[in-house]
Each structure stands twice: as structure tokens, then as C-alpha cells.
Protein backbone atom coordinates (compact mmCIF):
# COMPACT_ATOMS: atom_id res chain seq x y z
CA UNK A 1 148.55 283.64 47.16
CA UNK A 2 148.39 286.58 49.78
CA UNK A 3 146.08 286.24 52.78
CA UNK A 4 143.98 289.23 51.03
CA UNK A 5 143.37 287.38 47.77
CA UNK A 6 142.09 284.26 49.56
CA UNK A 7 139.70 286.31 51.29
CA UNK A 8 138.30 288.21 48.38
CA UNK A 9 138.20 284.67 46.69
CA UNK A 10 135.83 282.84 49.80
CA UNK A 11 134.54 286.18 49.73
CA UNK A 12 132.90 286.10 45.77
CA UNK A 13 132.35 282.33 46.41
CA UNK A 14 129.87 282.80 49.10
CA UNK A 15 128.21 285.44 47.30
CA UNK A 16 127.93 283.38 44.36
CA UNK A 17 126.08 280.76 46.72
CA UNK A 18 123.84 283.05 48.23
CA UNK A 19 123.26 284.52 44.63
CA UNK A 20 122.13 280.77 42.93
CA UNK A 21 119.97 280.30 46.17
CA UNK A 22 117.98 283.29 45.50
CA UNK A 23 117.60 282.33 41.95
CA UNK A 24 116.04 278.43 43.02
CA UNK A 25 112.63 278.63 43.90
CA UNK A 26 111.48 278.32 47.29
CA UNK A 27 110.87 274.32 48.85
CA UNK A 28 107.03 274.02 48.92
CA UNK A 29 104.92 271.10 50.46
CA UNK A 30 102.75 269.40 48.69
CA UNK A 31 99.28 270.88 48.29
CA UNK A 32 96.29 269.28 50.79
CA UNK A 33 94.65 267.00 48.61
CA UNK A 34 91.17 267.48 47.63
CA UNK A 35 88.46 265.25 48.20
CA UNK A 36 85.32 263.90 45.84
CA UNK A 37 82.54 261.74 47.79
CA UNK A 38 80.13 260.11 45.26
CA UNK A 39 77.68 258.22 46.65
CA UNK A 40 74.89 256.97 44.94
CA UNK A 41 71.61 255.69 46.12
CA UNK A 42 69.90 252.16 45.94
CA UNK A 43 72.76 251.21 43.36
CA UNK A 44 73.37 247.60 43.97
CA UNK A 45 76.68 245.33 44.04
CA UNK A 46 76.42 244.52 40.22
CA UNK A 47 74.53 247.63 39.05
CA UNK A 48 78.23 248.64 37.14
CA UNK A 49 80.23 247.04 34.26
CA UNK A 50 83.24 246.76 36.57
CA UNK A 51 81.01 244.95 38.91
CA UNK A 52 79.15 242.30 36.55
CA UNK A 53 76.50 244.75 35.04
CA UNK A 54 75.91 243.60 30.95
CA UNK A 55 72.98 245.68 30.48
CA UNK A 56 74.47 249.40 31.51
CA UNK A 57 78.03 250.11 30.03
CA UNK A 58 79.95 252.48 33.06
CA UNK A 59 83.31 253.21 31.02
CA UNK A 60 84.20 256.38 33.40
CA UNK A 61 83.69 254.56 36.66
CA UNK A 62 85.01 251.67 35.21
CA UNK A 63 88.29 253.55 34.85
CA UNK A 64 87.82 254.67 38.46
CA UNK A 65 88.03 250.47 39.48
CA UNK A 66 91.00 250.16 37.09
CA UNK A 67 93.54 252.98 37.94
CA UNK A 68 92.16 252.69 41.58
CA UNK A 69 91.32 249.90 44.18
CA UNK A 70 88.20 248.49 43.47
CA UNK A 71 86.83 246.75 46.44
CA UNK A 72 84.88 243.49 46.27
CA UNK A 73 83.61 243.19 50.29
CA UNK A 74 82.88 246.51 51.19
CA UNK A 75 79.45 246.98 53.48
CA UNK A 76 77.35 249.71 54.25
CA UNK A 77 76.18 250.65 57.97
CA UNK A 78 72.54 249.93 56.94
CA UNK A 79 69.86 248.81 54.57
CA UNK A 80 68.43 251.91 53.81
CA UNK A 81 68.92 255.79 53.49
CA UNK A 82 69.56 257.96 56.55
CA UNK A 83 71.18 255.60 58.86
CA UNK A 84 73.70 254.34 55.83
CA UNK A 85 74.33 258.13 55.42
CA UNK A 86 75.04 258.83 59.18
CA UNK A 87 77.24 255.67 58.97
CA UNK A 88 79.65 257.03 56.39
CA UNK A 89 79.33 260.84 57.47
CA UNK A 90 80.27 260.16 61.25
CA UNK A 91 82.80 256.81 61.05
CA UNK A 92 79.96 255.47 63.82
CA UNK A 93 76.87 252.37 63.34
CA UNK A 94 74.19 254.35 62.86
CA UNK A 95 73.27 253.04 66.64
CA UNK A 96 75.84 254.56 68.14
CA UNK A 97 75.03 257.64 66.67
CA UNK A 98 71.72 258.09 67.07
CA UNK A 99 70.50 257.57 63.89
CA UNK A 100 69.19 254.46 63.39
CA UNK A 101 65.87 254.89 61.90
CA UNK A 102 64.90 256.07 58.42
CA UNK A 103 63.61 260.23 58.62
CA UNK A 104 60.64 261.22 57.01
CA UNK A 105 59.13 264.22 57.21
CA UNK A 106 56.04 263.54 56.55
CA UNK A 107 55.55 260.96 59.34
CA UNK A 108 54.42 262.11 62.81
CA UNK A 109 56.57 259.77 64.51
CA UNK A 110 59.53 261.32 63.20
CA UNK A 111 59.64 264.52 61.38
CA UNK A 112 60.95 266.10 64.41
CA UNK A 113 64.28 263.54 64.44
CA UNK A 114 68.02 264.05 62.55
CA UNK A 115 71.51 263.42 62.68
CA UNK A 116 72.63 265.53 66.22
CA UNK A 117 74.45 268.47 65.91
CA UNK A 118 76.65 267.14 68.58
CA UNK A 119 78.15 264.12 65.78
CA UNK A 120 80.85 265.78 63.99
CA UNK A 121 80.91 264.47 60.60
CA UNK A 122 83.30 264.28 58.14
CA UNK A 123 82.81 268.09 56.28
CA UNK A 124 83.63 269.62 59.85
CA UNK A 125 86.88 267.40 59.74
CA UNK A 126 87.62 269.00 56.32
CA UNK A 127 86.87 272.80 57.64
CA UNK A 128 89.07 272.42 60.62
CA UNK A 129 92.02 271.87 58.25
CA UNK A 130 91.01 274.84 56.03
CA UNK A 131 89.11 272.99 53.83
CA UNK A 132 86.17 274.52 51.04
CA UNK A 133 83.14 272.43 51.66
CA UNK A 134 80.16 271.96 49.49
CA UNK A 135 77.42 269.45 49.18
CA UNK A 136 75.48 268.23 46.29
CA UNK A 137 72.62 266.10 46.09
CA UNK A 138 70.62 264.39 48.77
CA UNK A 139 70.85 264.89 52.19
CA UNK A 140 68.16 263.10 54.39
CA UNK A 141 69.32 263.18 57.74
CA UNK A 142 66.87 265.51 58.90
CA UNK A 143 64.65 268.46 57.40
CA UNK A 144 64.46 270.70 60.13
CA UNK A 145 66.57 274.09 60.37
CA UNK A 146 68.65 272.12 63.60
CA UNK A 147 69.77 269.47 61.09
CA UNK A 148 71.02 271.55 58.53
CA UNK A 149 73.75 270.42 56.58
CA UNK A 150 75.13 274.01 56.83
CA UNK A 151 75.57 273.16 60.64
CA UNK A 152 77.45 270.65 59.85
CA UNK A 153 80.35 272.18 58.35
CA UNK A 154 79.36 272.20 54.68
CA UNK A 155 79.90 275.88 53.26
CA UNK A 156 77.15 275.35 50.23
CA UNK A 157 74.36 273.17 49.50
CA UNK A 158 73.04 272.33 46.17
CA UNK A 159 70.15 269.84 45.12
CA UNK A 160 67.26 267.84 45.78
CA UNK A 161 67.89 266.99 50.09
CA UNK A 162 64.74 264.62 50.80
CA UNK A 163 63.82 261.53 49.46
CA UNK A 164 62.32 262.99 46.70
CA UNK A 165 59.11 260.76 47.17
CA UNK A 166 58.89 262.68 50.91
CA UNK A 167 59.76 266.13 48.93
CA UNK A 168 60.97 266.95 45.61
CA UNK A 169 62.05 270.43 46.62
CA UNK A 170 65.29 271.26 44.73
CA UNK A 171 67.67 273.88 46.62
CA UNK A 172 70.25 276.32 45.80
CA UNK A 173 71.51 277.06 49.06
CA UNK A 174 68.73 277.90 51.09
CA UNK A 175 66.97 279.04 48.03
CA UNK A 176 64.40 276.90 46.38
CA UNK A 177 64.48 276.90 42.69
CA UNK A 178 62.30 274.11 41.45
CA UNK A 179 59.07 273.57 43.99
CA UNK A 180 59.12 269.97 42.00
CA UNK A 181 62.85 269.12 40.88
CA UNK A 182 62.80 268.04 37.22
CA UNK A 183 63.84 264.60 37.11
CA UNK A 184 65.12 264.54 33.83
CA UNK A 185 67.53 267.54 34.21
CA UNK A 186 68.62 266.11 37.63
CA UNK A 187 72.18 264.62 36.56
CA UNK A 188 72.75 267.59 34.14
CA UNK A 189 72.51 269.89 36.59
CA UNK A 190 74.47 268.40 39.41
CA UNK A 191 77.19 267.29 36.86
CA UNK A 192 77.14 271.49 36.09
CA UNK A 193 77.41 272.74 39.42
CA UNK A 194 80.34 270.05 40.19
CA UNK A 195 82.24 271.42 37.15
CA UNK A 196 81.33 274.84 38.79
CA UNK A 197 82.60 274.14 42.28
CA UNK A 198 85.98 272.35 40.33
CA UNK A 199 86.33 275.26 38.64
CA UNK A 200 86.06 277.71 41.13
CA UNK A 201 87.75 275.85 43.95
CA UNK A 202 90.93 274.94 42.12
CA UNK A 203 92.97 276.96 44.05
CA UNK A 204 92.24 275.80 47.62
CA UNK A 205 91.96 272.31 49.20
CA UNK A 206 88.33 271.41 49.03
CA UNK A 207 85.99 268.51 49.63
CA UNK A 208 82.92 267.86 47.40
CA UNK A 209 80.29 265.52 48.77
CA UNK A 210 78.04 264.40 45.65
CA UNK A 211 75.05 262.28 46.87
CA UNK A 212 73.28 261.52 43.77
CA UNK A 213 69.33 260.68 44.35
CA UNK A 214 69.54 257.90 40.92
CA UNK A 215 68.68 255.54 40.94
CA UNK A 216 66.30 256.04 43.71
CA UNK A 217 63.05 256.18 42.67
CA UNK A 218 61.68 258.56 41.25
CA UNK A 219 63.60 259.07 37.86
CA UNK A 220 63.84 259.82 34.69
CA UNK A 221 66.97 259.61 31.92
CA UNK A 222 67.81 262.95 29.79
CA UNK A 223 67.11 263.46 26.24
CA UNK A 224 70.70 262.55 25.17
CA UNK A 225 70.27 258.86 27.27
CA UNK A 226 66.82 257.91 26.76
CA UNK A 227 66.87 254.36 25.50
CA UNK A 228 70.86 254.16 25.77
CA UNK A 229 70.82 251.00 27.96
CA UNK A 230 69.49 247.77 27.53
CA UNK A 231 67.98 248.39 30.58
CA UNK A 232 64.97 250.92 30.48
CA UNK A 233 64.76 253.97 32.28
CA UNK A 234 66.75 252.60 34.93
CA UNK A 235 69.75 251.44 32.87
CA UNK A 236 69.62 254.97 31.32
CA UNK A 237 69.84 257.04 34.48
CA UNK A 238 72.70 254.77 35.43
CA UNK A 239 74.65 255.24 32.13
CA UNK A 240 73.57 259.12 32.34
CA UNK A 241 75.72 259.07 35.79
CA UNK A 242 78.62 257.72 34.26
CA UNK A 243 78.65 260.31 31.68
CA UNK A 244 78.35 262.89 34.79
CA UNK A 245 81.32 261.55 36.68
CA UNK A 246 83.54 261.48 33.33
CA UNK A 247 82.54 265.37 33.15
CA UNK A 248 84.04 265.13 36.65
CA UNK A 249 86.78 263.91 36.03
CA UNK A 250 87.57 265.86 32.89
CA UNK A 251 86.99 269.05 34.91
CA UNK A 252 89.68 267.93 37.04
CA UNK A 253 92.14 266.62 34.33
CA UNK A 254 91.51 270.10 32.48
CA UNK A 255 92.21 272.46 36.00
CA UNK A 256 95.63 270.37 36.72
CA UNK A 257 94.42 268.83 39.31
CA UNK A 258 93.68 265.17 39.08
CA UNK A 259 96.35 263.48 40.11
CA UNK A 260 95.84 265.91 43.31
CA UNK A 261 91.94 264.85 44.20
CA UNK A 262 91.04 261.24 45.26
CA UNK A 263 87.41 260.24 44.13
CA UNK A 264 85.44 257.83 45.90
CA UNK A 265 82.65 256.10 44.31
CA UNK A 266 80.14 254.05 46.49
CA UNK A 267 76.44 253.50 47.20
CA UNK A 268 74.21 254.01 50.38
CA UNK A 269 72.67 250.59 50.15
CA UNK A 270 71.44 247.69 47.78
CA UNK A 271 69.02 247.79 45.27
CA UNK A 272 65.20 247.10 45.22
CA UNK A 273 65.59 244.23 42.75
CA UNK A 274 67.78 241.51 44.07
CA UNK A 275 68.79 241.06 40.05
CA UNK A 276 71.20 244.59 40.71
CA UNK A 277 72.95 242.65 43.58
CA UNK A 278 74.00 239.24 42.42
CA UNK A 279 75.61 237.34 43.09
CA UNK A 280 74.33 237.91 46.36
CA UNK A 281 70.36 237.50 47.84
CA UNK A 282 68.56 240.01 49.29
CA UNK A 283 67.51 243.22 48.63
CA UNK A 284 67.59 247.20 50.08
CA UNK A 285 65.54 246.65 53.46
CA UNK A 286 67.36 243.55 54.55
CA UNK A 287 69.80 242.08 56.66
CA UNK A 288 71.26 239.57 53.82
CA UNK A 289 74.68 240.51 51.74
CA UNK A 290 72.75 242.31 49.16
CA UNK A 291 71.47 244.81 50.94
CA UNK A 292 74.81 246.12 52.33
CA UNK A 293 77.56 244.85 50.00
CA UNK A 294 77.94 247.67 47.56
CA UNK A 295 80.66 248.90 45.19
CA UNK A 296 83.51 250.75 46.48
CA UNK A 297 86.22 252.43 44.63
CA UNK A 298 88.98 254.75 45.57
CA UNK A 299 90.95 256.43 42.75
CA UNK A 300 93.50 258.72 43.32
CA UNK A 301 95.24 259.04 39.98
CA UNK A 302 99.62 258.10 39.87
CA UNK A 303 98.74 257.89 44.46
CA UNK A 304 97.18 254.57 44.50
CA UNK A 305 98.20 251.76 43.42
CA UNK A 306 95.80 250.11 41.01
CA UNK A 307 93.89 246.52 43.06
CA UNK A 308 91.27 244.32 43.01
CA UNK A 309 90.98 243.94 46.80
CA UNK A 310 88.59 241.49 48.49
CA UNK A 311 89.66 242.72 52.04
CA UNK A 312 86.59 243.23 53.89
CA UNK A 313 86.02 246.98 54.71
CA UNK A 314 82.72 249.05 55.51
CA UNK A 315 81.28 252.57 55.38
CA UNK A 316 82.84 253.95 59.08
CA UNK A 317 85.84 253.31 57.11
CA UNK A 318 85.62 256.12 55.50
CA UNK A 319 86.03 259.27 58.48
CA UNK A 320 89.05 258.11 59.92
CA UNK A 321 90.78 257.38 56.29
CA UNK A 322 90.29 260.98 55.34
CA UNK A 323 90.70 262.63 58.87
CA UNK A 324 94.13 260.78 58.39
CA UNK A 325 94.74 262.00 54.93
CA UNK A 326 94.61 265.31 55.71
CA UNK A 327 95.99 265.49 58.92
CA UNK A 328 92.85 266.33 61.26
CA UNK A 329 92.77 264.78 64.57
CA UNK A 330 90.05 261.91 65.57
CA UNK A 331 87.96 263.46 68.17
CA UNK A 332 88.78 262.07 71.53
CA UNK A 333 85.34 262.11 73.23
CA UNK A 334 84.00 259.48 70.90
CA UNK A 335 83.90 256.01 69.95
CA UNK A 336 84.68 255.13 66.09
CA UNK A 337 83.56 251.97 63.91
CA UNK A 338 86.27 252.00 61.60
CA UNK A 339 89.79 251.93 60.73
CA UNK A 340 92.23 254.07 57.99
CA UNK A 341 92.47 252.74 54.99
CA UNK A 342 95.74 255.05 53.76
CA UNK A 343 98.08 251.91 54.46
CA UNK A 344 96.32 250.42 50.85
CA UNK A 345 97.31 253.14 49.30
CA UNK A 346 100.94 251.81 49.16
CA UNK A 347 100.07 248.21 49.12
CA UNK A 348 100.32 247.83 53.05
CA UNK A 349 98.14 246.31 55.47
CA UNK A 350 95.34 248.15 57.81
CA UNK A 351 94.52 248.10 61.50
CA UNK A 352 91.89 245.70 61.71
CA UNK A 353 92.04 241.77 62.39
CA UNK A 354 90.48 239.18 60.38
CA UNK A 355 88.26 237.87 63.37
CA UNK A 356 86.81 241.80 63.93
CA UNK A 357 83.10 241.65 63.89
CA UNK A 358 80.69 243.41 61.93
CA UNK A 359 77.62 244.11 62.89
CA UNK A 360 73.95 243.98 60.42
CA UNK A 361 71.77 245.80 62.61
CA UNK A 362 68.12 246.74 60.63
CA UNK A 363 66.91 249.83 62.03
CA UNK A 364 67.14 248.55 66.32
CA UNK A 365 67.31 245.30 65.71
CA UNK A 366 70.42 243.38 65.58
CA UNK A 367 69.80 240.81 62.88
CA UNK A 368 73.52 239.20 62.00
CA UNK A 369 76.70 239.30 62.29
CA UNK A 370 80.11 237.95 60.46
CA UNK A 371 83.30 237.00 61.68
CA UNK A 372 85.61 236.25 58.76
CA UNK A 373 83.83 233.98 56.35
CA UNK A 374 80.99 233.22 58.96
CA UNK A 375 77.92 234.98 58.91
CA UNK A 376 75.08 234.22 61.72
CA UNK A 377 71.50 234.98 61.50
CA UNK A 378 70.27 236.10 64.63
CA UNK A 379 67.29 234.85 65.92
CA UNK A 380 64.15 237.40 65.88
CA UNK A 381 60.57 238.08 66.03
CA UNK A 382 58.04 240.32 64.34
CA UNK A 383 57.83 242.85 66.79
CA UNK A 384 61.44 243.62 66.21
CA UNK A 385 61.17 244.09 62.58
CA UNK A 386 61.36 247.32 61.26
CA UNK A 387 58.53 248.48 59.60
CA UNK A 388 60.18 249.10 56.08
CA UNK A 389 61.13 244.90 55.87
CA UNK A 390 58.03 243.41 57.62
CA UNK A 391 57.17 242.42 54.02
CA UNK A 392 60.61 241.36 53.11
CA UNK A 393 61.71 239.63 56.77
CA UNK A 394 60.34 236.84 58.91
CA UNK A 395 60.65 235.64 62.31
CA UNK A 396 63.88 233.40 62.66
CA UNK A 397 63.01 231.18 65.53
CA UNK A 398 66.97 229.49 65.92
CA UNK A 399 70.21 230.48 65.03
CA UNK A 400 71.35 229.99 60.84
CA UNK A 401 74.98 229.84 60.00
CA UNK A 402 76.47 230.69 56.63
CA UNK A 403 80.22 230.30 55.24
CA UNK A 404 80.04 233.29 52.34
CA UNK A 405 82.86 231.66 50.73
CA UNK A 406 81.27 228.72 49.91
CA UNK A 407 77.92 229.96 49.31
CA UNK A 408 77.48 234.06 48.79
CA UNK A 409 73.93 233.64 48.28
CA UNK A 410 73.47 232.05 52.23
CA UNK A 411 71.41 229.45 50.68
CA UNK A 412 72.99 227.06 52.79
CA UNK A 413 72.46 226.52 56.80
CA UNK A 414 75.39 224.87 58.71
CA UNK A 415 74.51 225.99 62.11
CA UNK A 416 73.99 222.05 63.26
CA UNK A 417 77.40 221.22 61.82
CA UNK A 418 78.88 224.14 63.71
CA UNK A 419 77.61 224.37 67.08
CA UNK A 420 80.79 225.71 69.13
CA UNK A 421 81.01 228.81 66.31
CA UNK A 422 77.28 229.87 66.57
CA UNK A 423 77.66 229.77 70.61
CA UNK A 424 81.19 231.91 70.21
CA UNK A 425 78.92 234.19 67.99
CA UNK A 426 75.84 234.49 69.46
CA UNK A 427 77.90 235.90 73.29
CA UNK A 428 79.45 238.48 70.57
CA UNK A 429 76.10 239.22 69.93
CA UNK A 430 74.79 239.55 73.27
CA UNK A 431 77.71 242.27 74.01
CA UNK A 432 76.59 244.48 71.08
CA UNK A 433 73.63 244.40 72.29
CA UNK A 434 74.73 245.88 75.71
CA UNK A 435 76.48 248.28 73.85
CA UNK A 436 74.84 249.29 70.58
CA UNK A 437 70.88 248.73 72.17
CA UNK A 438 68.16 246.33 70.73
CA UNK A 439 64.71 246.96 70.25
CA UNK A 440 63.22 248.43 73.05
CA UNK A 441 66.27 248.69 74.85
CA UNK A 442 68.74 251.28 74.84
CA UNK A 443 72.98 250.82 74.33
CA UNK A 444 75.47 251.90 77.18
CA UNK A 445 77.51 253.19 74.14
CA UNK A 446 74.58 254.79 72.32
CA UNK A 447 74.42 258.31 71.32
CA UNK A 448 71.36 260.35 71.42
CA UNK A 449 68.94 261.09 68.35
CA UNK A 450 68.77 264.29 67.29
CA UNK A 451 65.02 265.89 68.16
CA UNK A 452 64.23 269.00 68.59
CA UNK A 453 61.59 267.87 71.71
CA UNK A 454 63.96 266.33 74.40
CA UNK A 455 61.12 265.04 75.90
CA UNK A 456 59.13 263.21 73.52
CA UNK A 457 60.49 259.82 73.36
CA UNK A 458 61.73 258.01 69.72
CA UNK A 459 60.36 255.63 68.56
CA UNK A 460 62.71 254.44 65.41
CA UNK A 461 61.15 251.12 64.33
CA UNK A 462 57.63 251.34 63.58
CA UNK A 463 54.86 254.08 63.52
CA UNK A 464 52.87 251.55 65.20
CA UNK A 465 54.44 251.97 68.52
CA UNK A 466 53.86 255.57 67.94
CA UNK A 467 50.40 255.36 68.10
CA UNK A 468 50.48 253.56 71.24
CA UNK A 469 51.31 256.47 73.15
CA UNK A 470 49.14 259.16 74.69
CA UNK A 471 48.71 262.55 72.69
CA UNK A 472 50.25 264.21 76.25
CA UNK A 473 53.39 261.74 75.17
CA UNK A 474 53.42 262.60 71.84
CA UNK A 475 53.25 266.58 73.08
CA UNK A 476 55.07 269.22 70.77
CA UNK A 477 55.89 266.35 68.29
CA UNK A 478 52.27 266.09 67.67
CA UNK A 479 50.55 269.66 68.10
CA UNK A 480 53.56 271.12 66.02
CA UNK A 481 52.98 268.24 63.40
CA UNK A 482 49.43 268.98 62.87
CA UNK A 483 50.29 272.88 62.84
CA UNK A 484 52.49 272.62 60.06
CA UNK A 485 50.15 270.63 57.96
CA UNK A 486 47.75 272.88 58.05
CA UNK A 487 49.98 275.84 57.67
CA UNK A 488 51.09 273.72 54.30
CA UNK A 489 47.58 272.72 53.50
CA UNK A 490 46.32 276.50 53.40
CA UNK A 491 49.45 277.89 51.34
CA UNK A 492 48.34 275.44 48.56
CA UNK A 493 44.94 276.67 48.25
């Protein structure tokens, strides 16, 4: 063969290449996964099927717990609302973030207070990767324009924000569209706009967080679900849920893009009947397993691989699993309370040692903690108590040891048997308390509450301490209280 037929041959052969290259599509990474937060409010540990319910039948986020990891010792940040939300939204204790206390807007001594702008929570993490954001539901970490959720990085708002016994407002954005939200249209239209937002985000990473208000107090179950449980009302707003998250999850299946979203299902605290937590004691308000061990699911459809996991995790879990997952940076200028939780994704093992502590603080007071199986009841009085478990709390004069895998229900004292652990324990304690503050004193490590007077002082754990000051200490908080209830007073005339 001459030397001009071989080139004419490499010639048409490279051409040929470059031809069937032009022809295969172009190498594309996978998309950014999208993101689903449910969280729902006072649901307790066995408030679900998958959990031990018999009265309420959950099949959708039953199938959440069985093509996902369903999580058996998984803890909230707090007892109750606002500082369990900062807890999950910021990867802090609600003591180091400020936000200890629960916000009310209707109480003098702290209408002014919210989550600080300065805590970057995890929507922001979602916008600085080019994330949609949108919220849905309640917010309650603040009512005032400063504590916005849309300065927080969430690009729409939708539903009820307060605790609807503070304010039953409902919102469209900054719109309102019910004065009084109607209860019994409440998971019809949230389960709308998330098939909305599902819909119209498709095409774009996003992150949904839906903070349901059921079943909070107050409620009430739509026509299709009253009298569907064996429950009452309560049973029925549950089971309506359900039906809302398998809308969700339809939506998703229908738009191509389940197996591209994980879902998270949780709760903010326990419920107010310690039947909705067994088989633990206690109640929302307290310091005992059944006001912070809640259900926890992540499903993440042909991603995960299906558990049962009785690895003990907790709410500041949460920011740095998802700042992981898609790729933002931890902030560097803060201190974080939890660990990723990606590596269980594969099967593999996370960051954290068995012997890690975890702290129960109620409100300021640090009332236990648990190392492993051992959980220690701190000694306290009745000036520490927070206001919203004087009722439900008493004064612990010595140290109380439980093992909660002998005895979940901490029925059972072994602090004489045990002496050398409760010491070990109660130094851990007394470096928390350095750290994270203690009633009446503050934390090296705390961060500061958001107000919007600098220098009125907060007062988180009772509105009795409140009153103790002078009306000059009180100042803005107090004028500007008084002006705005009688500014509301005269519009309802």
C-alpha cells in the first residue's frame, strides 16, 4: 500500500472518530439533589404505625421508614417549639445560638426576641449553592420584620408562621389571606402548594422546608378524614398528614424526580400525652426521653440503603449532613453540634464516638445528660425551671442515674450503685455549663439572642423575672409593647 493510501486511510478513520463523538451526547453530572424537610409538631416517638402507633394507620410515611433509614434514637435540641426549630435550622443547641427560650409574641418579656440574623441556617446553605428555597408551614422563631424567614435565605413563604394559639394569621408571602387560618383546610392547602412548588421547581435544585403546625393544638381533620382513626380528631389530623405526604411523594414520582429528592420526616418535640411517646416517660416540656426522642426518617429512593438504625443521632445533625450533600462549605467562624450523616447512606460509619455527650438543656437550665447508655439527672431547683414545666418538673435535690437499655422509661435509679460514673458525668456537666451558660449565667461559647433592643436584657426562662425589673430596664421592650397593643386594640374596633 502506497504512503498516500495509508494516509487517506488514518485520514477517514479519524474523521469517522470525530464524527461518532459528535453523535454521543455530551458527559453530564449528576443533577444537585433536591431537598424535602418535613417536620411536624408535638408528634411523639410512637405517634406513627412504623413507630408502634395501632390507632392511626401512616402507610405513606411508613414507606418512607421502609425504603429509607428509619432511626430509633434520634433527639431533638429541645422540649418545645422555637429552640427545637433553631436546633435543626442552625446545626447549634439552641444555647449556643441564642435561642433558647420559647417566642411569643404576645408576651412582654419577649415579643421583641428571634433567631439572629447573624446564625446562618440551613436555607442560606441551600441558596449559596444555587438552590430554590421555599418554606411552608410554621415558623416561630420570631415575628418581627428582623426575623423574617425571608432574611434567612428562604425565597417564599407560605402558611400559618406562629403558634397558632399566639396568632392564627395564615400568609402567602407577605400577604395575609386568612386573618384566622381555617383549621380544617390546613393540610389541604399546604399539601397543594407543595405539589405547586414540585411542580414548578422541577427543573432546578430546590429545597422545600414543610413545618406542619398538626398536631399542635389547635386542629381540626378535613371532611374526607373526619372519624378515619380510631383516635378522634387527633388520630384524624395525623392520618390526614399521611395522605399529604403521599401527594408528596406522588408529585415527585409523577415529575421524574424521586429517586433525585431525599425526604426527611421528623418532629420538633414530644407529645402532650405521654401515651404518643411510649415506650418512653415524659412528655413535650420535659427533660425525660419522651420529650426529645422523636421519629426520624431519611428516604432517598434507589440512594439509601433501606435500615432500622438505633445509632444515636440528634437534630444539629441535620445542617452539616446537607451542607455536605450538596457541597456548601461549613462556616468557619462558628461552632457546630453535629456531625454528617452521608456515611449511612452507604452503610458506613459517622464521625462521632460512642462516649460523645449530649446535652438536655430545658430552656437555661441544664437538666441531663447521656453518655452511651447512661443518662444523669442533674440536680436542680425551682428557680431554674422554666416556666412552661414548673407544673410538669420538680426540684431534684441529688444526682439520678439511668441505664436506657435496661429501663427506657428511667424508672429505675442506680446512681448509689454507680458512684465513679455520676462523678465522671457530673465534671462533663460542669464544662457545659462554662460553655453553653446556666440559668442566670451566661456561656463563653454562647451566641447572642436576636432582639431588636440591644439594651434591654433577656430574660428566657420565666416572665417572672421580667417583672422584677424596672420599667427604665424594660425601656423600648415595654413602651413599644404597650404601643402596639393599643395600635391592635383600636384596629379591631
Amino acid at each position: 500500500m502506497g504512503f498516500m493510501m495509508k494516509r487517506m486511510l488514518i485520514l477517514m478513520s479519524l474523521l469517522a472518530v470525530a464524527a461518532n463523538a459528535a453523535q454521543k451526547p455530551p458527559v453530564v453530572s449528576s443533577p444537585k439533589p433536591n431537598v424535602i424537610f418535613i417536620l411536624m409538631d408535638d408528634m411523639g416517638y410512637s405517634d406513627v404505625s412504623c413507630y408502634g402507633a395501632t390507632k392511626v394507620s401512616t402507610p405513606n410515611i411508613d414507606r418512607m421508614a421502609a425504603e429509607g433509614i428509619r432511626f430509633t434514637d434520634f433527639h431533638t435540641g429541645a422540649s418545645i417549639c422555637s429552640p427545637s426549630r433553631a436546633a435543626f435550622l442552625t446545626g447549634a443547641y439552641p444555647q449556643r445560638a441564642g435561642l433558647y427560650m420559647g417566642i411569643n409574641q404576645n408576651r412582654e418579656a419577649h415579643w421583641f426576641l428571634g433567631l439572629n440574623p447573624d446564625e446562618i441556617i440551613l436555607a442560606e446553605q441551600f441558596k449559596s449553592q444555587g438552590y430554590v428555597t421555599a418554606m411552608v408551614g410554621k415558623w416561630h422563631l420570631g415575628k418581627e420584620e428582623k426575623f423574617s424567614y425571608f432574611h434567612q435565605g428562604f425565597d417564599q413563604y407560605y402558611g400559618a408562621p406562629d403558634n397558632m394559639g399566639h396568632n392564627s394569621a395564615f400568609y402567602d408571602g407577605r400577604e395575609v389571606i386568612y386573618e384566622s387560618t381555617p383549621l380544617a383546610q390546613l393540610t389541604k392547602l399546604y399539601t397543594e402548594r407543595m405539589v405547586k412548588h414540585i411542580e414548578e421547581f422541577k427543573d432546578q435544585p430546590f429545597f422545600i422546608y414543610f413545618a406542619h403546625n398538626y398536631p399542635h393544638t389547635p386542629y381540626k381533620a378535613g371532611p374526607k378524614f373526619k372519624g378515619s382513626s380510631k383516635d378522634g380528631v387527633r388520630g384524624d389530623v395525623i392520618q390526614e398528614a399521611d395522605w399529604g405526604i403521599g401527594e408528596i411523594l406522588q408529585a415527585l414520582e409523577e415529575n421524574g424526580i424521586l429517586e433525585n429528592t431525599l425526604v426527611i420526616f421528623s418532629s420538633d418535640n414530644g407529645p402532650v400525652k405521654n401515651q404518643y411517646a411510649q415506650p418512653y416517660s415524659g412528655t413535650k416540656y420535659v427533660s425525660l426521653e419522651g420529650g426529645h426522642r422523636v421519629p426520624f426518617i431519611l428516604y432517598w429512593k434507589g440512594m439509601i440503603q433501606p435500615a432500622v438504625s438505633d445509632l444515636p443521632v440528634v437534630a444539629m445533625d441535620l445542617f452539616p449532613t446537607l451542607s455536605e450533600l450538596i457541597g456548601a462549605p461549613m462556616p468557619e467562624d462558628r461552632i457546630y453540634d453535629g456531625v454528617s450523616l452521608t456515611p449511612l447512606f452507604k452503610g458506613e460509619s459517622i464521625a462521632r464516638t460512642s462516649d460523645e455527650p449530649f446535652y438536655y438543656y430545658n430552656c437555661e437550665n441544664l437538666q441531663c445528660i447521656r453518655v452511651g447508655n447512661w443518662k444523669l439527672h442533674l440536680p436542680r431547683t425551682k428557680a431554674q425551671l422554666p416556666f412552661w414545666s414548673m407544673k410538669k418538673q420538680k426540684e431534684i435535690q441529688t444526682p439520678q442515674l439511668y441505664n436506657l437499655k435496661t429501663d427506657a422509661a428511667e424508672k429505675h435509679d442506680v446512681a448509689a450503685q454507680h458512684p465513679e460514673r455520676v462523678a465522671e458525668m457530673m465534671k462533663l456537666a460542669d464544662q457545659a455549663r462554662l460553655q453553653l451558660g446556666e440559668f442566670g449565667a451566661h456561656g463563653s461559647e454562647q451566641r447572642p439572642t436576636g432582639t431588636l433592643f440591644p439594651e434591654v436584657p433577656v430574660i428566657g426562662n420565666h416572665t417572672l423575672y421580667w417583672d422584677q425589673l424596672t420599667d427604665e430596664e424594660k425601656g423600648r421592650a415595654k413602651t413599644e409593647f404597650k404601643n402596639a397593643k393599643e395600635s391592635k386594640s383600636a384596629k379591631s374596633k
